[in-house]
Structure formats: C-alpha cells, structure tokens
Protein backbone atom coordinates (compact mmCIF):
# COMPACT_ATOMS: atom_id res chain seq x y z
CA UNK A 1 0.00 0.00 0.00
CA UNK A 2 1.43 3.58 -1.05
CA UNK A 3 0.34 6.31 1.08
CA UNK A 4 1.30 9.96 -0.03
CA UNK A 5 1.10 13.20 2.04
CA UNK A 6 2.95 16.28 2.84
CA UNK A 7 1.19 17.58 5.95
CA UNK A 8 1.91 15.35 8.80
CA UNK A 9 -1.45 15.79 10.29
CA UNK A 10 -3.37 14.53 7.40
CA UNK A 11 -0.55 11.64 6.75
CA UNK A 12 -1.39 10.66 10.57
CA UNK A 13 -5.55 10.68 10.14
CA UNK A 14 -4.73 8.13 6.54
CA UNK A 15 -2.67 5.63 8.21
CA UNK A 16 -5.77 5.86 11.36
CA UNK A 17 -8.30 5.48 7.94
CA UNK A 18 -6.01 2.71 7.13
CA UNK A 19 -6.12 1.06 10.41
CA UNK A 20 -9.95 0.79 10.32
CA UNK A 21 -10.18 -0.57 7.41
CA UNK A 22 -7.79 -3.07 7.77
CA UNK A 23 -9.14 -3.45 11.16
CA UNK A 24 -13.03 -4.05 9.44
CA UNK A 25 -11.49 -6.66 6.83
CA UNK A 26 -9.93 -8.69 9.44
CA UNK A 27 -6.15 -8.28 7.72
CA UNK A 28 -2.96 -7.16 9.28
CA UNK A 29 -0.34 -4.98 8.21
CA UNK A 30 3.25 -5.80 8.73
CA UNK A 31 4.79 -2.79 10.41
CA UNK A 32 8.44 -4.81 9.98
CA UNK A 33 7.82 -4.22 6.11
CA UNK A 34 6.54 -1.14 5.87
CA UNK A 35 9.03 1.63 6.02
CA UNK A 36 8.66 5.20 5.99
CA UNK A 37 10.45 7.15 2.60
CA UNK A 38 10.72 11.31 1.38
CA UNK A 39 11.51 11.50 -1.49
CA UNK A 40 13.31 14.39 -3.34
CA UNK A 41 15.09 15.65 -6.11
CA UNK A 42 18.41 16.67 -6.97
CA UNK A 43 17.38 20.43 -6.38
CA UNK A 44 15.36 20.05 -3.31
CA UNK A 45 17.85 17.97 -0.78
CA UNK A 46 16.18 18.91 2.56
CA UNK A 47 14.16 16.38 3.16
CA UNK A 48 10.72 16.51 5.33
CA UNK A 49 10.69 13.62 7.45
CA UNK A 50 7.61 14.12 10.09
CA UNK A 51 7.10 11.75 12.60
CA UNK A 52 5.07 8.88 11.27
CA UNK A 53 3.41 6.13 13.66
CA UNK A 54 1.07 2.84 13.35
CA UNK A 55 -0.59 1.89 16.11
CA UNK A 56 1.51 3.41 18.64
CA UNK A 57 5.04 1.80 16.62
CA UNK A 58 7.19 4.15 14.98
CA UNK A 59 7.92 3.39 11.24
CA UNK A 60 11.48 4.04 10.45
CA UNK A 61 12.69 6.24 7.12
CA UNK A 62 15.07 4.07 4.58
CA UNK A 63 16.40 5.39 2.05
CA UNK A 64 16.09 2.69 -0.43
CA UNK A 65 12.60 0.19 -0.52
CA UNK A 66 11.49 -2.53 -2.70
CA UNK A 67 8.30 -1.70 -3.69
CA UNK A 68 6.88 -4.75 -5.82
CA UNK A 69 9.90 -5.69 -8.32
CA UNK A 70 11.42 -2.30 -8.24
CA UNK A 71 13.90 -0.79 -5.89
CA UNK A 72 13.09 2.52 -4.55
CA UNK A 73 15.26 5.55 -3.35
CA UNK A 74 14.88 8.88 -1.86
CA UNK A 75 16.06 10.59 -5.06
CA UNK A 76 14.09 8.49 -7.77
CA UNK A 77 16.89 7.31 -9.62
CA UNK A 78 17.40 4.22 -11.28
CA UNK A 79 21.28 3.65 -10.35
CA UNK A 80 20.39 1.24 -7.63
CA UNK A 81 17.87 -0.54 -8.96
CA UNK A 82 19.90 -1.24 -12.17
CA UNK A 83 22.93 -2.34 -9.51
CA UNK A 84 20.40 -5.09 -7.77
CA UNK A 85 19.06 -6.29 -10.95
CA UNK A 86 22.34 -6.32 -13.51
CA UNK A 87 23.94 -9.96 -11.83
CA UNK A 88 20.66 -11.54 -12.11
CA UNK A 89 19.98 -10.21 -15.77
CA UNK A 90 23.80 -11.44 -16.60
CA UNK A 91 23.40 -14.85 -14.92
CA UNK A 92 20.11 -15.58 -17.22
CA UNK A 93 21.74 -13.92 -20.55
CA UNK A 94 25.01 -16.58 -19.40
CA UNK A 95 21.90 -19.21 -19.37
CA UNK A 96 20.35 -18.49 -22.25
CA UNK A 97 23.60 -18.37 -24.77
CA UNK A 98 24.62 -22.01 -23.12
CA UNK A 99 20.84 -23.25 -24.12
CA UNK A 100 20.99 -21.58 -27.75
CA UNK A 101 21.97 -24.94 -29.54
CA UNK A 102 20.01 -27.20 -27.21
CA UNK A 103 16.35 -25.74 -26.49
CA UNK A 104 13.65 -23.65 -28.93
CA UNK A 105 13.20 -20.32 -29.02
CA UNK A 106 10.08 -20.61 -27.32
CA UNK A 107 11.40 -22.74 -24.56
CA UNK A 108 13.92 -20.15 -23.93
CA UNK A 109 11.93 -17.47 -23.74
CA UNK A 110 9.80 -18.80 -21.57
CA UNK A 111 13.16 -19.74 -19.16
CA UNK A 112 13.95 -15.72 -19.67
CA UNK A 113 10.30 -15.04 -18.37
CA UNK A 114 10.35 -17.28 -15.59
CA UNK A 115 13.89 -16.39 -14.42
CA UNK A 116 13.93 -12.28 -14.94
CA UNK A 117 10.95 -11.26 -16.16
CA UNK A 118 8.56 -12.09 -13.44
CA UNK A 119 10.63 -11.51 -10.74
C-alpha cells in the first residue's frame, strides 16, 4: 500500500483510515515491512521527514525500498535498482547463450520469463 502526504497531520488521520479498514477486513499490516520514505530531487535535498506512527510503533525512514519488483530511493533514480538487478539479468543472458543450440526459441523465452521477467 502507497500512502502519499505532505502535511503530517493529514498523513497521521490516513494511516488511522487505514487502520480501520484493515481493522473491518480482518487483515494485518506488517509494520516490519513497511518503512517510511521522502523522497526528493536533486534540487530540493532537505528532506521533510515528520514523525510517522502505526498503532503506537514508529515506522522508520530508509532510504532505499522494494516496492513490488522495483527498488526505490529517496532521489528516484534508477542507479540502484539497475545495480540489484544487472547480476541476475547477466546470470540468465550466461543461461540463455549455453541453451541456444540445445532448447527452442520458445522454450527459452519462456526460461527468460520465468527467471527475470517475473521476478
């Protein structure tokens, strides 16, 4: 769940609007995943980092999150994503050049799905 807010007051009365719902629908959130980011750009370095609780537990700031498949930093670049996910895209491109004689095309594709891809 992505939750976006400036004003700390507001960003405190969502994650309560949160709570009830996920109160009503009988799920839990795990408050050792879910960190706290503020995100900025090159031109705006001071970051805002307000004080941001769930059920009386402090959720910390990191600076880098994986958010689905894609890594996630403070200042929206793509350098450390591209770091994490270079080895494995070399390891299935070394995979797929050993199985060019031996398998189909569509065999290996579906490897290169199965292995990167989806990931």
């Amino acid at each position: 769940m992505l939750i976006t807010e400036r004003d700390e007051n507001v960003l405190q009365l969502k994650l309560y609007e949160v709570r009830i719902l996920v109160s009503k629908s009988n799920l839990m959130i795990n408050i050792g995943k879910t960190v706290a980011m503020s995100y900025h750009t090159k031109q705006s370095r001071f970051l805002m980092r307000p004080k941001v609780t769930y059920t009386n537990t402090d959720i910390a700031y990191k600076p880098v999150t994986k958010f689905l498949v894609i890594h996630i930093t403070e200042n929206l670049k793509w350098t450390t994503h591209i770091c994490i996910s270079r080895p494995q895209l070399s390891k299935v491109c070394y995979v797929i050049k050993s199985f060019e004689g031996i398998m189909r095309f569509g065999m290996i594709r579906n490897f290169y799905h199965s292995k990167f891809e989806l990931q």
